[in-house]
Protein backbone atom coordinates (compact mmCIF):
# COMPACT_ATOMS: atom_id res chain seq x y z
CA UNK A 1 -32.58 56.36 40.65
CA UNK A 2 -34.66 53.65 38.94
CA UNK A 3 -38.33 54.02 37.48
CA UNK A 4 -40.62 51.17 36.81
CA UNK A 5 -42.85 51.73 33.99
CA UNK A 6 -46.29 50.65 35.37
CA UNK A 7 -48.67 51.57 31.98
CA UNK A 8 -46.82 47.93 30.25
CA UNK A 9 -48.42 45.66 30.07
CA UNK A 10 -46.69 42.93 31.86
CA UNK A 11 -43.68 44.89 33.83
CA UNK A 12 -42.10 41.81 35.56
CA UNK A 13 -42.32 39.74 32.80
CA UNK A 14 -38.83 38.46 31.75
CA UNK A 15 -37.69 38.87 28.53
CA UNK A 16 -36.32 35.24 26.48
CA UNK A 17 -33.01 36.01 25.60
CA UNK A 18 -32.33 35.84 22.04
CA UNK A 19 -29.25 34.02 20.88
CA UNK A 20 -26.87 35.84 18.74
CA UNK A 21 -25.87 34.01 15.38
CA UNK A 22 -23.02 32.17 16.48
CA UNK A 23 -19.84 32.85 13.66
CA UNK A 24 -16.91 30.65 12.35
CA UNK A 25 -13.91 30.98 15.00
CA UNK A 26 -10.54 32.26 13.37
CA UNK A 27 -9.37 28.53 13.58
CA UNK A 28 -12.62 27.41 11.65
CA UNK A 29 -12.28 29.75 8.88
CA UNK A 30 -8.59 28.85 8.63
CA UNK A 31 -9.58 24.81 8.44
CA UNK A 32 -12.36 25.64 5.62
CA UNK A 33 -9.46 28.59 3.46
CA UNK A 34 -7.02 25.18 4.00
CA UNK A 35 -9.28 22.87 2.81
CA UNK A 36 -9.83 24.57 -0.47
CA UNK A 37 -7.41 22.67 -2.15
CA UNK A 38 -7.77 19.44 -0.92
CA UNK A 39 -9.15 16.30 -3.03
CA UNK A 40 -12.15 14.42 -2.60
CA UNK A 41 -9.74 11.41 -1.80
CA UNK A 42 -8.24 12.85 1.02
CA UNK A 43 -11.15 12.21 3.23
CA UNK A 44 -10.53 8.40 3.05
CA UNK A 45 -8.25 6.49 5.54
CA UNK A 46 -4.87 6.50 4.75
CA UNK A 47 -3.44 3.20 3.94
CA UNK A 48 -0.05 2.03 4.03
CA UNK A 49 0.98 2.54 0.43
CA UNK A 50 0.78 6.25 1.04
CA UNK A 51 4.07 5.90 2.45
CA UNK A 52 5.68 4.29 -1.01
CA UNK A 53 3.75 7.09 -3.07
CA UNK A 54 5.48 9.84 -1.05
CA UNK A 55 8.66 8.31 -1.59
CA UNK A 56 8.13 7.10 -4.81
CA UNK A 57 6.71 10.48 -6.41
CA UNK A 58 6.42 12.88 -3.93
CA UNK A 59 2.36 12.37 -3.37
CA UNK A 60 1.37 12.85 -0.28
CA UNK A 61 -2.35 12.55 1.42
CA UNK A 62 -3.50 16.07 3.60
CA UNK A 63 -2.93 14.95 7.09
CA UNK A 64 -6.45 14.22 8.70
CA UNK A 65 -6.74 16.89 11.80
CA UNK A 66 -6.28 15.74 15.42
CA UNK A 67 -9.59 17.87 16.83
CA UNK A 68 -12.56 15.69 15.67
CA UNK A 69 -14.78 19.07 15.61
CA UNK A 70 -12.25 20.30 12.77
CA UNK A 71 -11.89 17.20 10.90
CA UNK A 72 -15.76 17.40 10.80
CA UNK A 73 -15.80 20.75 9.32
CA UNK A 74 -12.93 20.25 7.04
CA UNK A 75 -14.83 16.98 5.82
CA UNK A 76 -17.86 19.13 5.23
CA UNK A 77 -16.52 22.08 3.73
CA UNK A 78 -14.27 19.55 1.01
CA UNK A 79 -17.83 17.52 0.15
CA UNK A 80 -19.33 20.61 -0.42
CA UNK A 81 -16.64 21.88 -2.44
CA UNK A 82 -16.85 18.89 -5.16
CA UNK A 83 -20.82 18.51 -4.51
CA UNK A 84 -20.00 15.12 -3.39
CA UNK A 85 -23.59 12.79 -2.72
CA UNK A 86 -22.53 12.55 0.80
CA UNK A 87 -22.70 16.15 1.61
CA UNK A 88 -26.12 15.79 3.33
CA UNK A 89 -24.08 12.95 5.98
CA UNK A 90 -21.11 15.36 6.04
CA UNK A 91 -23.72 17.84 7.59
CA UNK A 92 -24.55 15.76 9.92
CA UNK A 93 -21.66 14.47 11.06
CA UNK A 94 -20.96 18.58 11.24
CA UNK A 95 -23.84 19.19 13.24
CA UNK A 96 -23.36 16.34 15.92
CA UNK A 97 -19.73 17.67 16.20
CA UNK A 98 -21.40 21.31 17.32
CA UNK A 99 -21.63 23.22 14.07
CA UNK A 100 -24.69 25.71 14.30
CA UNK A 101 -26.53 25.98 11.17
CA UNK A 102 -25.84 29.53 10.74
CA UNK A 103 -22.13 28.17 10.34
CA UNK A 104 -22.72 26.13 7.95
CA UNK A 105 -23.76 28.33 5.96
CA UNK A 106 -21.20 31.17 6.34
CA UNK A 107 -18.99 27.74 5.49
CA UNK A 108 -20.76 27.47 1.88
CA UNK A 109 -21.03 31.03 1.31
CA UNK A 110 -16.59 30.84 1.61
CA UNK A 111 -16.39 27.99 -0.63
CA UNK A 112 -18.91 29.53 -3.21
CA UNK A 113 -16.55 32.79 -3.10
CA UNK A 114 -13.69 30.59 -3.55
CA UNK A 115 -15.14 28.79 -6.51
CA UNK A 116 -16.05 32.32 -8.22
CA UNK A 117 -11.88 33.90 -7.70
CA UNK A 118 -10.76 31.13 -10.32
CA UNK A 119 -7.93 32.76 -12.24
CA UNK A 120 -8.21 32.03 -16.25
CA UNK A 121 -5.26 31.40 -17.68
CA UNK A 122 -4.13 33.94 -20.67
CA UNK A 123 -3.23 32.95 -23.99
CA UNK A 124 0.22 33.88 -23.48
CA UNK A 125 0.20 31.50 -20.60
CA UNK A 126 -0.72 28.76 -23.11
CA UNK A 127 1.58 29.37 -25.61
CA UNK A 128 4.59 29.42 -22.83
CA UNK A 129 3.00 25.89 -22.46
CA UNK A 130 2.68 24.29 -25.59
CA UNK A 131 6.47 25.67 -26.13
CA UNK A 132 7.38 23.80 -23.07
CA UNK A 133 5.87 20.80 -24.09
CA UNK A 134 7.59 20.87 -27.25
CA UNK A 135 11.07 21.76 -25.76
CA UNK A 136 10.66 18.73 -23.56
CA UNK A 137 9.46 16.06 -26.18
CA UNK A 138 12.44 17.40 -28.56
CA UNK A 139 15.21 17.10 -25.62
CA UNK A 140 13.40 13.48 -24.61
CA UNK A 141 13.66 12.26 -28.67
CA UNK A 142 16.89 13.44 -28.76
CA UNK A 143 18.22 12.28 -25.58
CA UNK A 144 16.68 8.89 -26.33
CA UNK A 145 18.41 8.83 -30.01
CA UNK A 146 21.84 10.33 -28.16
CA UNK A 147 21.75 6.74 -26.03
CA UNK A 148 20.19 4.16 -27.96
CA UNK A 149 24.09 4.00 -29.80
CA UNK A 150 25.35 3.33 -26.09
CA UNK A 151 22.62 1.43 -25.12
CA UNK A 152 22.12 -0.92 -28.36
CA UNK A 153 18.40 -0.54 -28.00
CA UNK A 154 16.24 2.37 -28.51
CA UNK A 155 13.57 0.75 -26.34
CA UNK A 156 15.75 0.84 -22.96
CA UNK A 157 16.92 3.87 -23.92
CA UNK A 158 13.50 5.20 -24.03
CA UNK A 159 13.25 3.80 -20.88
CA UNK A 160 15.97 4.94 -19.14
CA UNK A 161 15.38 8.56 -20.07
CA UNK A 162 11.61 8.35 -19.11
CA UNK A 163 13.02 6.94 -15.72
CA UNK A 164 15.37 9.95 -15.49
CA UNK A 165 12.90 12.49 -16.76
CA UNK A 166 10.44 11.47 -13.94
CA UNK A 167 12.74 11.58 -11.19
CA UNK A 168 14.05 15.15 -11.84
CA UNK A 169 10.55 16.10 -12.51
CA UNK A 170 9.08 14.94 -9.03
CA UNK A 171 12.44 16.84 -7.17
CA UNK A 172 11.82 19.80 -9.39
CA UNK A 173 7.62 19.99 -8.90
CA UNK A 174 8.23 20.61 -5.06
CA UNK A 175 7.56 24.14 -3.85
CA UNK A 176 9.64 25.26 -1.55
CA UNK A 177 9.02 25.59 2.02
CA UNK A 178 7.81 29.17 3.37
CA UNK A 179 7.89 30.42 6.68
């Protein structure tokens, strides 16, 4: 059984309903945790050189996303990122494409935790690194010395091992694929 409360003061009146802050989907978050690591260049058109950089070195432009909405909010979340001048149009752009502001925001609040995680590097990390970089500029002397006798020259055999040394380093930079 239902009572009406008659002492209100307006008991018919209808209440406005009051939108709940609308939150970043599981597929949003996912675009803005992806775009964490891309450059400030990959938000440009790609041209048709991109193809001879990939095969040349291995450098290859983030894909531009096939849903406008998330190539919007990837767009922003990148500006944001590298506090790009255009962030303000980004926003925009975000907020034509359907982007509450409340989701903007929860989309700078993950990229400001992401900035504050940054790892520092120990100094045991840096000495590995400096005796890397030694090890390699002592086997690239002496692997230039070893074939300047075959090679007559000592400038093309510079060459030829600074050919070689890039192309084993742009096979061995790749990560490997994880599934």
């Amino acid at each position: 059984m239902a009572y009406l409360d008659l002492t209100a003061n307006h008991p018919f009146e209808s209440f406005a309903c009051v939108a709940a802050p609308r939150k970043l989907s599981a597929q949003e978050r996912l675009v803005v945790v992806l775009s964490r690591s891309d450059p400030l260049w990959s938000l440009r058109p790609r041209h048709t050189h991109s193809k001879l950089l990939r095969f040349l070195f291995g450098i290859e432009a983030p894909h531009h996303l096939a849903d406008k909405r998330l190539e919007a909010l990837r767009n922003y979340a990148v500006t944001y990122r590298l506090r790009d001048a255009g962030v303000s149009a980004a926003e925009n752009v975000a907020l034509q494409a359907g982007f509450a502001v409340n989701q903007l925001a929860q989309v700078r609040h993950m990229v400001d935790g992401a900035r504050a995680v940054r790892v520092r590097k120990s100094v045991g990390g840096l000495v590995r690194q400096a005796l890397f970089a030694l090890v390699t500029l002592l086997i690239f002397s002496g692997a230039t010395a070893w074939f300047s006798s075959s090679f007559d020259s000592r400038l093309i055999a510079f060459v030829f091992v600074a050919v070689a040394a890039l192309s084993f380093a742009s096979f061995a930079g790749k990560e490997p694929v994880r599934r």
